[in-house]
C-alpha atoms as a PDB file:
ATOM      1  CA  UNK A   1      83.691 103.832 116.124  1.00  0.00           C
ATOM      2  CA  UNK A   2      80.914 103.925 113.557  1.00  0.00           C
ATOM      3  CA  UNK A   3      78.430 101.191 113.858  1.00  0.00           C
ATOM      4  CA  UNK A   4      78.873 100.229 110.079  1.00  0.00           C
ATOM      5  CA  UNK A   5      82.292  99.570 110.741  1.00  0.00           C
ATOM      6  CA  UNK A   6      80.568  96.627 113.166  1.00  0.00           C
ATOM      7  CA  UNK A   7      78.870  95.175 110.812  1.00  0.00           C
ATOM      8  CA  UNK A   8      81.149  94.178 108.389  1.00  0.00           C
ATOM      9  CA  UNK A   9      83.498  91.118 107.434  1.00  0.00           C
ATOM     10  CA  UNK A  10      86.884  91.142 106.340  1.00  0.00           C
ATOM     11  CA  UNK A  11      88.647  88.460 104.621  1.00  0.00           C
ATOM     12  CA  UNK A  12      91.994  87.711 103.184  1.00  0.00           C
ATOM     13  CA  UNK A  13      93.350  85.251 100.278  1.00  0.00           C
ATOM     14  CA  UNK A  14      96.031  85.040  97.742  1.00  0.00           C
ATOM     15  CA  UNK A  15      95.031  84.426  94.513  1.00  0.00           C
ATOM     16  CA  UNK A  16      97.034  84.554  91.241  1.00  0.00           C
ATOM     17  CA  UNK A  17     100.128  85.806  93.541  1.00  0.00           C
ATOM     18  CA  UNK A  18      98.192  89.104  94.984  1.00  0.00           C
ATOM     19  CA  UNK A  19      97.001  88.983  98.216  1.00  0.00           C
ATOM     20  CA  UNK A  20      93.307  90.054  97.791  1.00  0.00           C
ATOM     21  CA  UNK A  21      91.146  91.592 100.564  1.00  0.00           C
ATOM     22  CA  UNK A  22      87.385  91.834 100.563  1.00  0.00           C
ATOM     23  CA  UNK A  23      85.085  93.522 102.901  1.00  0.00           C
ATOM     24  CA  UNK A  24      81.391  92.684 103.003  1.00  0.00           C
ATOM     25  CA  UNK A  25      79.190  95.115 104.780  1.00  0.00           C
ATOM     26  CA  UNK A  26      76.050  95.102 106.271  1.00  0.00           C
ATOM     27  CA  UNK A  27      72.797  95.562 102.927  1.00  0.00           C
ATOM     28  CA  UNK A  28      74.961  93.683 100.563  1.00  0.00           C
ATOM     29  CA  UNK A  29      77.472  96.295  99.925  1.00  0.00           C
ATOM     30  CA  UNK A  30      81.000  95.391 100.132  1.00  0.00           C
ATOM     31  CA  UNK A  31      84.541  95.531  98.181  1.00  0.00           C
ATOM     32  CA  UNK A  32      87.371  93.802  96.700  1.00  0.00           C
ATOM     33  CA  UNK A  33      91.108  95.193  96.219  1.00  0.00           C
ATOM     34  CA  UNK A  34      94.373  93.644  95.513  1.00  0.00           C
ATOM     35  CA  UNK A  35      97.843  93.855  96.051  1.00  0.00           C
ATOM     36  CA  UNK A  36     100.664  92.018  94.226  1.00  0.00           C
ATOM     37  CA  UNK A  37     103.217  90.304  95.896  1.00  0.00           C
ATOM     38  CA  UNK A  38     105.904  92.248  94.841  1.00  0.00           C
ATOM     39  CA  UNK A  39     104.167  95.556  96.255  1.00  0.00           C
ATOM     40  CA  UNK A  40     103.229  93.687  99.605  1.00  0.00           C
ATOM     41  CA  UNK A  41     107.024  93.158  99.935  1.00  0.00           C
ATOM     42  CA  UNK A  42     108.006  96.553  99.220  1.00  0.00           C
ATOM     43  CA  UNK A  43     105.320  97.619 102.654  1.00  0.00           C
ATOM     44  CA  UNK A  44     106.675  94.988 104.576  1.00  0.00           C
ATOM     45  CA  UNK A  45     110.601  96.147 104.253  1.00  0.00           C
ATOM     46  CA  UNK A  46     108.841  99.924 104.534  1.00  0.00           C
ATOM     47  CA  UNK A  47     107.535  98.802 107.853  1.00  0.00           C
ATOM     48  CA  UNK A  48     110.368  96.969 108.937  1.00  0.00           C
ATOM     49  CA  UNK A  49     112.823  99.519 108.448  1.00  0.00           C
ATOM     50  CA  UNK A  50     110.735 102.247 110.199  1.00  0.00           C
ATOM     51  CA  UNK A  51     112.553 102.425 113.725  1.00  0.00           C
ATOM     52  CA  UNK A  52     110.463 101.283 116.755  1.00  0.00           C
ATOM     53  CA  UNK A  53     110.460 104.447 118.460  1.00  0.00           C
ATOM     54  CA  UNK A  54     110.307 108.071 116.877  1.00  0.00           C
ATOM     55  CA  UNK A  55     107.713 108.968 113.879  1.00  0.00           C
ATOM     56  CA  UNK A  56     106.185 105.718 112.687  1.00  0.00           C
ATOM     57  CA  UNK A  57     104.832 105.203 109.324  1.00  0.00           C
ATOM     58  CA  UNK A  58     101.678 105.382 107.412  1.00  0.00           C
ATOM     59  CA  UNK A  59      99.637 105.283 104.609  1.00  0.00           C
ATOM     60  CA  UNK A  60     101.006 107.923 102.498  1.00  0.00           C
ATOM     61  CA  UNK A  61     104.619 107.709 103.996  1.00  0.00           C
ATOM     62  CA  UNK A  62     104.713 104.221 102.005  1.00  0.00           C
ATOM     63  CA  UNK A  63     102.700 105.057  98.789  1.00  0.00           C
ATOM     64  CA  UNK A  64     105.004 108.103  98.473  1.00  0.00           C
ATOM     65  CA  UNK A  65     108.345 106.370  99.235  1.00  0.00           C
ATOM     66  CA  UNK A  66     107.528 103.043  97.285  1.00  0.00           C
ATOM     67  CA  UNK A  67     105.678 105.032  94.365  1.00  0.00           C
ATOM     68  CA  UNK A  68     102.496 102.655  94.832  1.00  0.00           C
ATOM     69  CA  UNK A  69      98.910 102.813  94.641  1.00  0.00           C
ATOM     70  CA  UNK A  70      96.876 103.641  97.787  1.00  0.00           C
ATOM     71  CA  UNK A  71      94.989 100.444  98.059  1.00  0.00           C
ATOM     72  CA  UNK A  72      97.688  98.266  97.611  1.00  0.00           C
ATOM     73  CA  UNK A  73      99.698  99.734 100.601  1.00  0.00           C
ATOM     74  CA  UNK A  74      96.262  99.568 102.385  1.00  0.00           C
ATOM     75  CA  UNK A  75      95.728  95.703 101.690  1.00  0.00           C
ATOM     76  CA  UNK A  76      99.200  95.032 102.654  1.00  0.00           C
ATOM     77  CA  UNK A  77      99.086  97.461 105.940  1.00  0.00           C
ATOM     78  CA  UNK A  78      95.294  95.779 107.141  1.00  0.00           C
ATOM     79  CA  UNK A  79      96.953  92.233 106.455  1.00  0.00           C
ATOM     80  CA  UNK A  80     100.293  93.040 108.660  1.00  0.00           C
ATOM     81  CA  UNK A  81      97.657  94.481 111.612  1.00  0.00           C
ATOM     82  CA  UNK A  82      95.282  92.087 111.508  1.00  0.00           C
ATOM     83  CA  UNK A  83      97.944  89.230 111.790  1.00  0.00           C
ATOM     84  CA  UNK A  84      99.686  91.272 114.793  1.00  0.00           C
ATOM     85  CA  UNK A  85     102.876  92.207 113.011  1.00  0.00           C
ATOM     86  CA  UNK A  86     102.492  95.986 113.373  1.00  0.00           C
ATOM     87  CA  UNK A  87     100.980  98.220 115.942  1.00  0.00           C
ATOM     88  CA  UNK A  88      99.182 101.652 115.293  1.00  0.00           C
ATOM     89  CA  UNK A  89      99.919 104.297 118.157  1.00  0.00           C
ATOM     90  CA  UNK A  90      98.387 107.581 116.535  1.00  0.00           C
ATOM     91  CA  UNK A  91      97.914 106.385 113.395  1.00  0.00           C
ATOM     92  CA  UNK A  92     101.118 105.227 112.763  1.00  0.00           C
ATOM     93  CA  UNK A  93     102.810 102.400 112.456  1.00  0.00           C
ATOM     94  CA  UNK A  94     105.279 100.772 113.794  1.00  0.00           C
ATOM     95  CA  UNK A  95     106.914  97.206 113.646  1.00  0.00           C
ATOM     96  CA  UNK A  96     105.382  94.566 116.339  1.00  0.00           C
ATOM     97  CA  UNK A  97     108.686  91.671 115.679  1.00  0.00           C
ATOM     98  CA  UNK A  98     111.822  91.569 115.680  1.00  0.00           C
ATOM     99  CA  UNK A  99     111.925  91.125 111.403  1.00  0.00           C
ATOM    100  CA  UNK A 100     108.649  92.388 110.513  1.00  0.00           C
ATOM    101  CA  UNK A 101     109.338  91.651 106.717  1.00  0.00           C
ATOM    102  CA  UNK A 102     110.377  88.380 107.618  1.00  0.00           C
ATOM    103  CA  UNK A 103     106.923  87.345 109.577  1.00  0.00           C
ATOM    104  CA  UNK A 104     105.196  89.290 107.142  1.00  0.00           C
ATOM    105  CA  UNK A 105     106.353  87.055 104.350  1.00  0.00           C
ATOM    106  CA  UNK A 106     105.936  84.128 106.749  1.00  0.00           C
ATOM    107  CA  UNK A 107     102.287  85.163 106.970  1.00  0.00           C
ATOM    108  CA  UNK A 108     101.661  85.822 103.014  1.00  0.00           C
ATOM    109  CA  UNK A 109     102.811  82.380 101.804  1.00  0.00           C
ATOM    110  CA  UNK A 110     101.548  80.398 104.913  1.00  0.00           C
ATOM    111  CA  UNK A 111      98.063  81.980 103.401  1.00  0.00           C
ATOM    112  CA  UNK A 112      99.025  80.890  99.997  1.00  0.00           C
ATOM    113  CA  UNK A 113      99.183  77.722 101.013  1.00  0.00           C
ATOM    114  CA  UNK A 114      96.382  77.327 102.927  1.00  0.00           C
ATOM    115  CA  UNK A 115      97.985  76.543 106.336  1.00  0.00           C
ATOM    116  CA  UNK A 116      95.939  77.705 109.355  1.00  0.00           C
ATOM    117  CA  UNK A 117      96.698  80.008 111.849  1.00  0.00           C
ATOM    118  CA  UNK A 118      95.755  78.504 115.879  1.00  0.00           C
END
């Protein structure tokens, strides 16, 4: 793993109906990106209809198939890992539930409204 990778913090909200991701690294550096509601959506039934076993999904798979930018489909897949609703074997991915879109939607407006996860 590279050591800036350690040194960094990631954070998640939803503001004005996008959920919004923003690293901060280590010397002040950091970024923002966003990704509409409608476009997280349109990952999470992309995930959820990728079959369990077999090829997976990733990255491009999903930009490509839901004609959307790159770092929306990368907000939406960090948010879905990081909240253990898909799992990456070989850098793909593959659902983690039983309705992936479901939880993932579960997830996005439990953010929204500021509930807290134990």
């Amino acid at each position: 793993m590279n050591d800036h990778l350690k040194d960094r913090d990631v954070t998640f909200i939803v503001e004005d109906g996008c959920l919004v991701r923003t690293v901060s690294g280590a010397g002040g550096r950091g970024y923002t990106h966003r990704c509409p509601k409608e476009a997280f959506e349109k990952v999470a039934h992309a995930v959820a209809e990728t079959p369990a076993e077999g090829r997976g999904t990733c990255l491009i798979d999903v930009v490509g198939r839901e004609n959307l930018a790159f770092t929306q489909v990368n907000v939406a897949l960090e948010f879905l890992k990081e909240r253990g609703l898909i799992e990456v074997r070989h850098r793909r991915c593959y659902p983690a539930t039983a309705d992936t879109h479901l939880d993932a939607m579960v997830e996005f407006h439990a953010l929204a409204h500021g509930c807290r996860r134990s």
